[in-house]
C-alpha atoms as a PDB file:
ATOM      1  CA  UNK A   1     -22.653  -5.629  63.255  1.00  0.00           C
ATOM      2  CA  UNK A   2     -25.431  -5.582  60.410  1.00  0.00           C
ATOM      3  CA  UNK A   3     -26.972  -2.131  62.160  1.00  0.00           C
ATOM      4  CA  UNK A   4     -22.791  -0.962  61.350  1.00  0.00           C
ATOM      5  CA  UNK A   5     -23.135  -1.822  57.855  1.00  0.00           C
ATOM      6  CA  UNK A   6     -26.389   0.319  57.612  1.00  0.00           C
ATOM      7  CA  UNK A   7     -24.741   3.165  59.654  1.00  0.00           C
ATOM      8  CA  UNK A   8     -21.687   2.969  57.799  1.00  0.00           C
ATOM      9  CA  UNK A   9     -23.384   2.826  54.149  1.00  0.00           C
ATOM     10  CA  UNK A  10     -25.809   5.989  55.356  1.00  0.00           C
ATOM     11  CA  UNK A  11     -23.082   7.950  55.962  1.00  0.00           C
ATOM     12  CA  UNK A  12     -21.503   6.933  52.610  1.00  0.00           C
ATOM     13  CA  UNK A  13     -24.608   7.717  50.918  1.00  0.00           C
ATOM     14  CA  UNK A  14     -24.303  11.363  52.436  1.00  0.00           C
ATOM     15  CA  UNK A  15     -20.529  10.917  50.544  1.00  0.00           C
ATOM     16  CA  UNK A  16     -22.271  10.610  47.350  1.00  0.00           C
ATOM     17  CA  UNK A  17     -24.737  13.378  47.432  1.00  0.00           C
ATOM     18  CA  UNK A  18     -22.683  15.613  48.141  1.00  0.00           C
ATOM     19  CA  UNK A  19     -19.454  14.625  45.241  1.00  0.00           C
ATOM     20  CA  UNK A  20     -22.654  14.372  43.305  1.00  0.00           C
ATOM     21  CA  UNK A  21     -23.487  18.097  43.838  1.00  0.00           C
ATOM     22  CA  UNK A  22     -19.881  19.191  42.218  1.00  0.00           C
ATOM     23  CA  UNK A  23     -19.693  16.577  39.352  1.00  0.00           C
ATOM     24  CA  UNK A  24     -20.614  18.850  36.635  1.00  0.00           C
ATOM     25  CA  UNK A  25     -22.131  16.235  34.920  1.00  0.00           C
ATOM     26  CA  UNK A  26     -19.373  14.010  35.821  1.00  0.00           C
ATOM     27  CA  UNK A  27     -17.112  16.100  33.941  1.00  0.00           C
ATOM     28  CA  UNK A  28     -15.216  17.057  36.748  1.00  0.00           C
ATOM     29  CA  UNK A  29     -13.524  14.034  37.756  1.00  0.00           C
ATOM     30  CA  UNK A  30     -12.130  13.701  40.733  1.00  0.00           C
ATOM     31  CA  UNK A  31     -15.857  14.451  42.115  1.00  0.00           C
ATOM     32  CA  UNK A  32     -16.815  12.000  39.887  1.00  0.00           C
ATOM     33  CA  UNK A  33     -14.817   9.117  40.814  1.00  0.00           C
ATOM     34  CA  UNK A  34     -15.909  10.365  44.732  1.00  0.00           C
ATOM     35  CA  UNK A  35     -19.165  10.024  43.802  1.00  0.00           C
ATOM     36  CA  UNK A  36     -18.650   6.353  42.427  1.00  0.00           C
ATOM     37  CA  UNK A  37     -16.894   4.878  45.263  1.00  0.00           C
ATOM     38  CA  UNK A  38     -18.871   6.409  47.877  1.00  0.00           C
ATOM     39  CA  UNK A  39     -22.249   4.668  46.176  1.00  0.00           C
ATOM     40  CA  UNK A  40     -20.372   1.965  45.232  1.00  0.00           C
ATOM     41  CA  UNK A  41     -19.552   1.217  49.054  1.00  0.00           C
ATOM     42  CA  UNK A  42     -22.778   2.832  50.186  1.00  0.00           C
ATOM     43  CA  UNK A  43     -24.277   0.003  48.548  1.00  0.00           C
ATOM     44  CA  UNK A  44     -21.963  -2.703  49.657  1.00  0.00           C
ATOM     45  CA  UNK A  45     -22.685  -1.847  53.234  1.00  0.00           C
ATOM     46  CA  UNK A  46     -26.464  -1.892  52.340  1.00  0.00           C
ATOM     47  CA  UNK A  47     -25.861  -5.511  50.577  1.00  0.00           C
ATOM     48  CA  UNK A  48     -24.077  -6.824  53.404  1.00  0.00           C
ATOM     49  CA  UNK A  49     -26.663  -5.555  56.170  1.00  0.00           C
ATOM     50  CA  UNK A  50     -29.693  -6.999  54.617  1.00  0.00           C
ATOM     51  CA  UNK A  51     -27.934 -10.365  55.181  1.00  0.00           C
ATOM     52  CA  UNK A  52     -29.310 -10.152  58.914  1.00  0.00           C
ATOM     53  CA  UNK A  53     -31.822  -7.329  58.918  1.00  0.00           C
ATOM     54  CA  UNK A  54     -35.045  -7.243  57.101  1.00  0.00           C
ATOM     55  CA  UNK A  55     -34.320  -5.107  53.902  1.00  0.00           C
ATOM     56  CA  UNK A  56     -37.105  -3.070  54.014  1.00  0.00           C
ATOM     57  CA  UNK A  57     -36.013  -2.039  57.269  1.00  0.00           C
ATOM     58  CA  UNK A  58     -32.116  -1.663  56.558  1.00  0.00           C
ATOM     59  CA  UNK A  59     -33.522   0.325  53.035  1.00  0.00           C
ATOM     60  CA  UNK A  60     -35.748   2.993  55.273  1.00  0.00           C
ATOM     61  CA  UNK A  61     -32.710   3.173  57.672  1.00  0.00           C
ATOM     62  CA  UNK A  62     -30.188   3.642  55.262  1.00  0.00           C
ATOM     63  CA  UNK A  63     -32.142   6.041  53.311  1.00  0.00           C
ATOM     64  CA  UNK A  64     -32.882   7.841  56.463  1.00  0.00           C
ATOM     65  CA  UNK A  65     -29.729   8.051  57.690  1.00  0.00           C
ATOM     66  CA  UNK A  66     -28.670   9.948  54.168  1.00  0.00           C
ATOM     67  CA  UNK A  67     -31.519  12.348  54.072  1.00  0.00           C
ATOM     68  CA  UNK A  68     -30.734  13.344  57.308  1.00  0.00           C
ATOM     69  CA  UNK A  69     -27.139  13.599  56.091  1.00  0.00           C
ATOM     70  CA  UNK A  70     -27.629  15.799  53.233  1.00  0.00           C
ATOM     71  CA  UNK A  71     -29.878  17.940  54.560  1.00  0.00           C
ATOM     72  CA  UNK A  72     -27.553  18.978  57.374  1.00  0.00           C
ATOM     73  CA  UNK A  73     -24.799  19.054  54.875  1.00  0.00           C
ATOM     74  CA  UNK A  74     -26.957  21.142  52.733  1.00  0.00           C
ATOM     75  CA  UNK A  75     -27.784  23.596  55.604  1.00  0.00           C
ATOM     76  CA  UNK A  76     -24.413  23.701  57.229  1.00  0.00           C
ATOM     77  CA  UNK A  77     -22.212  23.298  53.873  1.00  0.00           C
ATOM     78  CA  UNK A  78     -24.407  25.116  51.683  1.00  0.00           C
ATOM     79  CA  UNK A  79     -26.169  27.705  53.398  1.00  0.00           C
ATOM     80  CA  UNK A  80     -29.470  26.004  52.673  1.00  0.00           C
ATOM     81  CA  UNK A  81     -32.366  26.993  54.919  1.00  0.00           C
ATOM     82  CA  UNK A  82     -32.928  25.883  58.533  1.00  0.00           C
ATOM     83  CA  UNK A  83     -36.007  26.886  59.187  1.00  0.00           C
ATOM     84  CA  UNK A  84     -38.316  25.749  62.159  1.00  0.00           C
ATOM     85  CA  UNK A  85     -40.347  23.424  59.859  1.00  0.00           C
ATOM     86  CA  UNK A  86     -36.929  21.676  58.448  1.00  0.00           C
ATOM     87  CA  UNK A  87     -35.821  21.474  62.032  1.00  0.00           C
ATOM     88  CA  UNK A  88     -39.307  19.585  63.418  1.00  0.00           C
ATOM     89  CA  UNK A  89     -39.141  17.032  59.713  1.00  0.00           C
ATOM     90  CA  UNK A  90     -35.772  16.482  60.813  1.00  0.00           C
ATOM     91  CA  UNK A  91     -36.771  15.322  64.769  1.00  0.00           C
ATOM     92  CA  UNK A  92     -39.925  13.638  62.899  1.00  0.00           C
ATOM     93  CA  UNK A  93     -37.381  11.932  60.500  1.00  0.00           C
ATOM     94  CA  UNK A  94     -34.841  11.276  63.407  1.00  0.00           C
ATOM     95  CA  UNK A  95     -37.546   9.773  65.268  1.00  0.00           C
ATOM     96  CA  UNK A  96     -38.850   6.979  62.419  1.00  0.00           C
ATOM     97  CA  UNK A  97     -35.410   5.595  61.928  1.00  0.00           C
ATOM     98  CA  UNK A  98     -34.996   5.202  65.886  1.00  0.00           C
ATOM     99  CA  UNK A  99     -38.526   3.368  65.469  1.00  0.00           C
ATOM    100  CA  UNK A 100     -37.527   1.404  62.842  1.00  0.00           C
ATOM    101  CA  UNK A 101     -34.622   0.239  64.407  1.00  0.00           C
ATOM    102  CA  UNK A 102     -36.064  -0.251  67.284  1.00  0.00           C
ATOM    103  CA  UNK A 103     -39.023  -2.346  65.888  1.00  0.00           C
ATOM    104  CA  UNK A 104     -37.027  -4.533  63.757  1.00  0.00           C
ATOM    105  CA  UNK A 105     -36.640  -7.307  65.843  1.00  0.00           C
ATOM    106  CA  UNK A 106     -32.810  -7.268  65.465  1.00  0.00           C
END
């Protein structure tokens, strides 16, 4: 269940990036409040995984799991380069969580 929490809380922490990219400097607030509860429960998740799995582990996951999030977001959602190199630092990235997970012990 704790790997859940991380999965869950990665994808929320893709939630938050991206209501962060149309807050306006939280201004705009229905973005804003997005952007709240989406870190809010990102970090819940995180909270309630680390009760099993190592944190540094669940923290590299997590965090992985939301790069990889955004940048696909980015490149699908806002027409943000996909170049080779992205594509081969996104296998490469893909690739250290699977270790990670795989490694943990859990």
């Amino acid at each position: 269940m704790a790997w859940f929490f991380v999965f869950i809380g990665g994808v929320l922490e893709v939630g938050f990036t991206t209501c962060m990219r149309y807050t306006d400097g939280f201004r705009n607030i229905p973005w804003t409040i997005g952007f709240l509860v989406c870190i809010a429960a990102s970090m819940y998740f995180l909270e309630l995984a680390t009760k099993s799995i190592p944190i540094g582990t669940a923290y590299a996951v997590w965090t992985g799991i939301g790069a990889l999030g955004t940048v696909l977001i980015g490149m699908i959602w806002f027409h943000e380069p996909a170049t080779l190199v992205r594509g081969l630092l996104i296998f490469v990235l893909v690739g250290a969580i699977a270790g990670l997970k795989i490694t943990s012990g859990h």
